[in-house]
C-alpha atoms as a PDB file:
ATOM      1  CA  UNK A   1    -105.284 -72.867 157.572  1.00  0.00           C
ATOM      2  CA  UNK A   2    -103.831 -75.645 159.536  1.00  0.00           C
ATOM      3  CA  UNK A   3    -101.919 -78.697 157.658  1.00  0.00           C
ATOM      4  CA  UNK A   4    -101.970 -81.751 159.368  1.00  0.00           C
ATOM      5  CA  UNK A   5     -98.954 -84.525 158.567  1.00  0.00           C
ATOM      6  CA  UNK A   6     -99.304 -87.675 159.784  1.00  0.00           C
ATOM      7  CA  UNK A   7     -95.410 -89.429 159.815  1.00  0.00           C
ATOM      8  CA  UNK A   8     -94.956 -93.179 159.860  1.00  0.00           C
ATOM      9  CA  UNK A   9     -92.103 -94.625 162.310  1.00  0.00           C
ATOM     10  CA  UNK A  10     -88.952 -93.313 161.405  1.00  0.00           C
ATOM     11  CA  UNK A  11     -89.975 -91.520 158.710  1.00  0.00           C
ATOM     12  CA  UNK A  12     -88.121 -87.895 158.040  1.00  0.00           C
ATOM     13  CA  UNK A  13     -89.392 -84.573 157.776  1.00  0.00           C
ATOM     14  CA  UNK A  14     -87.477 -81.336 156.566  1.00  0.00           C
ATOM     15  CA  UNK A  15     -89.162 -78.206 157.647  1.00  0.00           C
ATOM     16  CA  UNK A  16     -87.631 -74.933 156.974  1.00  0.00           C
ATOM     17  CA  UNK A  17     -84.254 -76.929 156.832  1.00  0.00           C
ATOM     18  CA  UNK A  18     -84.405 -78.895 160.002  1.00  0.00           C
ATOM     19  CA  UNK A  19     -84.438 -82.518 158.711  1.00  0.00           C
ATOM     20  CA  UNK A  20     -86.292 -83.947 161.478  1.00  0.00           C
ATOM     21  CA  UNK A  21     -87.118 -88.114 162.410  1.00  0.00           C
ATOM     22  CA  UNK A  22     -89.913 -89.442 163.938  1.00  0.00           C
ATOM     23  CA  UNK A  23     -89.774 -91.719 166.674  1.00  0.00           C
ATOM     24  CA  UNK A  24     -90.776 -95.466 167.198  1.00  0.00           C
ATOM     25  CA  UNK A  25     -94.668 -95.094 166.591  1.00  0.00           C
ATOM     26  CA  UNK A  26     -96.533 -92.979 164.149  1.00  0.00           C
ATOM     27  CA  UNK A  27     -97.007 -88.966 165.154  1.00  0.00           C
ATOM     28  CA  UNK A  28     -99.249 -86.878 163.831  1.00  0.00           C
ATOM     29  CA  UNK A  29     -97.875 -82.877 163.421  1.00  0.00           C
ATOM     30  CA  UNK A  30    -100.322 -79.927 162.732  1.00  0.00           C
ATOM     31  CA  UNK A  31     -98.328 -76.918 160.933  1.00  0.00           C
ATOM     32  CA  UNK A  32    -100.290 -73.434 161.935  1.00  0.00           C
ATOM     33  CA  UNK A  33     -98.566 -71.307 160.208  1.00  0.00           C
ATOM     34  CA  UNK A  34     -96.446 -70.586 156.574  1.00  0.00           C
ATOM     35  CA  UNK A  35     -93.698 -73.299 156.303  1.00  0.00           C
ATOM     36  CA  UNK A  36     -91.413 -74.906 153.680  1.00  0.00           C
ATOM     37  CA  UNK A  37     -91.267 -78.537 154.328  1.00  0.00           C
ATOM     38  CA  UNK A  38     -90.540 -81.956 152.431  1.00  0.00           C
ATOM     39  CA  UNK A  39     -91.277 -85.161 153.351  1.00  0.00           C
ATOM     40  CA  UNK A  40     -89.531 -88.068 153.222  1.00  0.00           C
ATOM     41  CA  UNK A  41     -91.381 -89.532 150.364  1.00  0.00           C
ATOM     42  CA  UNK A  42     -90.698 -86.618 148.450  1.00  0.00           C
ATOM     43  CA  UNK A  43     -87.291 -86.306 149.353  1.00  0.00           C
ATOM     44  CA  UNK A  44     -85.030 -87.249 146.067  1.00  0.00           C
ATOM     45  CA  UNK A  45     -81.136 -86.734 147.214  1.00  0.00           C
ATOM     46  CA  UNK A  46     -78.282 -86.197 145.249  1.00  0.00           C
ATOM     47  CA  UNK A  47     -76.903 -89.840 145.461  1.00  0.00           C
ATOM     48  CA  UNK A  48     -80.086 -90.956 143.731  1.00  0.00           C
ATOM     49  CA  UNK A  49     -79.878 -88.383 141.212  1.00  0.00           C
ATOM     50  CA  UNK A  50     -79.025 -90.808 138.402  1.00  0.00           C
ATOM     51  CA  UNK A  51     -80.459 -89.335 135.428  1.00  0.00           C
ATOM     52  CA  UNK A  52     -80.680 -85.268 134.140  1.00  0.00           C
ATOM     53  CA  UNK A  53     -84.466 -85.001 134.987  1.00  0.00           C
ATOM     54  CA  UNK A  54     -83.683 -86.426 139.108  1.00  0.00           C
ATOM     55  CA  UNK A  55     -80.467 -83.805 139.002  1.00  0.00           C
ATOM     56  CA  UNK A  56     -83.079 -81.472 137.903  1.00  0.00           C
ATOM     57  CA  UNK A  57     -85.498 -82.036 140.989  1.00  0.00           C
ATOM     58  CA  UNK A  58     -82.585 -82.014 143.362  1.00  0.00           C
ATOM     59  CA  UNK A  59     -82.119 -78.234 142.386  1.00  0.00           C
ATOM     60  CA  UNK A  60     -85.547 -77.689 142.727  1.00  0.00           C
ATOM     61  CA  UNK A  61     -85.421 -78.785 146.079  1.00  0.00           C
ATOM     62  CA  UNK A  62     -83.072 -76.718 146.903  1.00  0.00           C
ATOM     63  CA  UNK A  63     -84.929 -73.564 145.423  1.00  0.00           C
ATOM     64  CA  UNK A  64     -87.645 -74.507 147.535  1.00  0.00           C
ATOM     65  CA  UNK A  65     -86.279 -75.021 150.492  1.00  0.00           C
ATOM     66  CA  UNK A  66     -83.713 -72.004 150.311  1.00  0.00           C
ATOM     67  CA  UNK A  67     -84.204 -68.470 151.617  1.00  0.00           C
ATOM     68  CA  UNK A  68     -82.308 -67.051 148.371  1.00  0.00           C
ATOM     69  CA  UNK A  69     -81.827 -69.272 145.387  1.00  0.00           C
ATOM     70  CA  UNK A  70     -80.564 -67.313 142.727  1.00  0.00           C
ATOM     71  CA  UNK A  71     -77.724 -69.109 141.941  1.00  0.00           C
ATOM     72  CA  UNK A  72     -79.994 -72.583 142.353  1.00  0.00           C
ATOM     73  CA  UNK A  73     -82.170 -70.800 139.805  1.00  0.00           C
ATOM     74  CA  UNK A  74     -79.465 -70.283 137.492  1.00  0.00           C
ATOM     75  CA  UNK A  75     -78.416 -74.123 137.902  1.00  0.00           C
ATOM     76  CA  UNK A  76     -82.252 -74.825 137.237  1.00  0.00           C
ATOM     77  CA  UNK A  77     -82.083 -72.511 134.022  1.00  0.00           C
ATOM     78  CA  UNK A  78     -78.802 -74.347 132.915  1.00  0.00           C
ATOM     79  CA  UNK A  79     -80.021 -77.713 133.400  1.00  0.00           C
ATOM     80  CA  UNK A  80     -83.282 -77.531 131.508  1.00  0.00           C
ATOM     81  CA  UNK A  81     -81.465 -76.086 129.175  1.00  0.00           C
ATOM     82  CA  UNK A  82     -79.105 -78.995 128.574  1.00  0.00           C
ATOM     83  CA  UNK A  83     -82.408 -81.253 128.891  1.00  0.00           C
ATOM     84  CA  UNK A  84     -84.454 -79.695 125.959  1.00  0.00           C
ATOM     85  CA  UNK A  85     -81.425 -79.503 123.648  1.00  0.00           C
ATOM     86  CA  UNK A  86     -80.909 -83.572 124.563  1.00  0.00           C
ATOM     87  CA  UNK A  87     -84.712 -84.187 124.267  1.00  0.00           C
ATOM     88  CA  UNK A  88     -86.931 -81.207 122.540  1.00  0.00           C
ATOM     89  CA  UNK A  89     -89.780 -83.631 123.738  1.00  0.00           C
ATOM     90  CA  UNK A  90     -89.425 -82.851 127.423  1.00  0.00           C
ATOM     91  CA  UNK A  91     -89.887 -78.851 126.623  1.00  0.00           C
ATOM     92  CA  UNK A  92     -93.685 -78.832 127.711  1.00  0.00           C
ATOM     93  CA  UNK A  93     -92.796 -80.532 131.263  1.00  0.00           C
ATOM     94  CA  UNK A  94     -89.907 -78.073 131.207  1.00  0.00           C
ATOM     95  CA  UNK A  95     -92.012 -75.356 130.439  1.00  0.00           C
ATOM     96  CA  UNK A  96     -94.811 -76.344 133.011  1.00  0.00           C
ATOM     97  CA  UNK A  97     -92.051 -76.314 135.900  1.00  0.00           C
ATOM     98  CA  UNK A  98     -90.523 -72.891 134.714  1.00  0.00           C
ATOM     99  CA  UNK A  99     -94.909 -71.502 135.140  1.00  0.00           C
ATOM    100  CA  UNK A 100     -94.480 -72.840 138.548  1.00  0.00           C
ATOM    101  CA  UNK A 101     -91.357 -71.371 139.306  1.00  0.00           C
ATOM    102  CA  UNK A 102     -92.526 -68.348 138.275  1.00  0.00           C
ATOM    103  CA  UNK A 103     -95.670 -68.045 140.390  1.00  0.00           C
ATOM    104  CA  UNK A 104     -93.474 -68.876 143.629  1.00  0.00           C
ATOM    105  CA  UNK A 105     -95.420 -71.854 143.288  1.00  0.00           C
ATOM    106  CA  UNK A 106     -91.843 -73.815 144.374  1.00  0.00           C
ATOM    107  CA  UNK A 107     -93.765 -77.440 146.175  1.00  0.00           C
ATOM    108  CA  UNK A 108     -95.858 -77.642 142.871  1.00  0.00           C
ATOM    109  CA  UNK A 109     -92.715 -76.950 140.640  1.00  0.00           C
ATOM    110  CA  UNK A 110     -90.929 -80.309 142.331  1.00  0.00           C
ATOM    111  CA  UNK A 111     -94.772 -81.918 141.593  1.00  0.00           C
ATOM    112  CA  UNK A 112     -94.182 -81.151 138.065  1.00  0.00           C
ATOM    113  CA  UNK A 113     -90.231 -81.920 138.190  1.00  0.00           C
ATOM    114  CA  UNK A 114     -91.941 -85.916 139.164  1.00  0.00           C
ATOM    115  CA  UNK A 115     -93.670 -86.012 136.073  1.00  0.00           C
ATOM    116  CA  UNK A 116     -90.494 -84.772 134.395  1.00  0.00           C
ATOM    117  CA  UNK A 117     -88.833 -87.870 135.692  1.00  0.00           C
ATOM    118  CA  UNK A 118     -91.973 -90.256 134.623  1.00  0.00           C
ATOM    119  CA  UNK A 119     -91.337 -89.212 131.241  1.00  0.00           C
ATOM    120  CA  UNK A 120     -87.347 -89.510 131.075  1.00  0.00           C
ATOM    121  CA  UNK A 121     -87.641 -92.547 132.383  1.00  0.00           C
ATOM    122  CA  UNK A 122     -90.144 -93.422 129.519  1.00  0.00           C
ATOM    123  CA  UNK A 123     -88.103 -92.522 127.141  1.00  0.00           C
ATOM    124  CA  UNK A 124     -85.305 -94.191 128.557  1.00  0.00           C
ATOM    125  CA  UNK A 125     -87.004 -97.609 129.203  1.00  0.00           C
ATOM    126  CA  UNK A 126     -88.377 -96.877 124.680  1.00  0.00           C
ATOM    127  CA  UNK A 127     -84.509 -96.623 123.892  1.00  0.00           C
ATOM    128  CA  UNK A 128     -83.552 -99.792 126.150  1.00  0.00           C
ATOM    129  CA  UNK A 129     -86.085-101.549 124.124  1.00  0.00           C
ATOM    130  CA  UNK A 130     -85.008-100.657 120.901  1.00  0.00           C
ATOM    131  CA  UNK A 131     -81.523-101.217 121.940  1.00  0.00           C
ATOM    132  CA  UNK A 132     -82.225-104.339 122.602  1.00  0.00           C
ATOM    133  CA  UNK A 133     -84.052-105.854 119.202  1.00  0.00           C
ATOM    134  CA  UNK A 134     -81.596-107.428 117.324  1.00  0.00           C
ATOM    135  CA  UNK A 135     -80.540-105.695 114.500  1.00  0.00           C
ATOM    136  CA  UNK A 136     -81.322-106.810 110.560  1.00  0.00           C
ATOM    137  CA  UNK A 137     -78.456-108.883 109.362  1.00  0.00           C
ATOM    138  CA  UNK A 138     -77.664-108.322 105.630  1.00  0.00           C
END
């Protein structure tokens, strides 16, 4: 079954590794056959990998896009390790990336890694807000 990608002006591609730019007006691709691409949009890089959960979809990335990623996957296996013990709470998204990992289901795996960084960033923005209430004086 065909995919058909429609890219905006200027807007990058990776497929199979080639990181590729459209032009000056908007292009339409149809891929025919098995590929491993990202787009742009979906595209987090290292420099904006601020937080565990966005380090965490960086390596996913890379598993995705790599021909052999075992030591990516043992990156992956350290990292959401560090995350649970940090935050038990993020275990189920962990969990639901790991089921996706493990079905070679790689593109949904990065899917779920998105909602892992939804959720961090919940729980960051609940801490910033309790940080800032002012505390009880006595």
């Amino acid at each position: 079954m065909a995919l058909r990608i429609e890219l905006k002006p200027q807007e990058r591609l990776i497929i199979n590794g080639a990181l590729i730019r459209n032009g000056d007006r908007r292009s339409t691709f149809v891929i025919e056959n098995q590929c491993k691409f990202l787009r742009e949009s979906e595209i987090l890089t290292e420099s904006e990998a601020d937080t565990a959960a966005k380090r965490l979809c960086v390596t996913l990335q890379f598993i995705y896009l790599a021909d052999n990623p075992p030591e990516a996957e043992d990156l992956f296996v350290r990292q959401a390790t560090e995350i649970m013990k940090a935050s038990p709470s993020m275990g189920p998204y962990i969990l639901a990336i790991q089921d996706e990992l493990s079905a070679h289901q790689y593109h949904r795996a990065i899917k779920r890694g998105r909602e892992l960084i939804a959720y961090e960033r919940q729980l960051l923005d609940h801490l910033a807000a309790h940080a800032a209430e002012p505390s009880p004086q006595g």
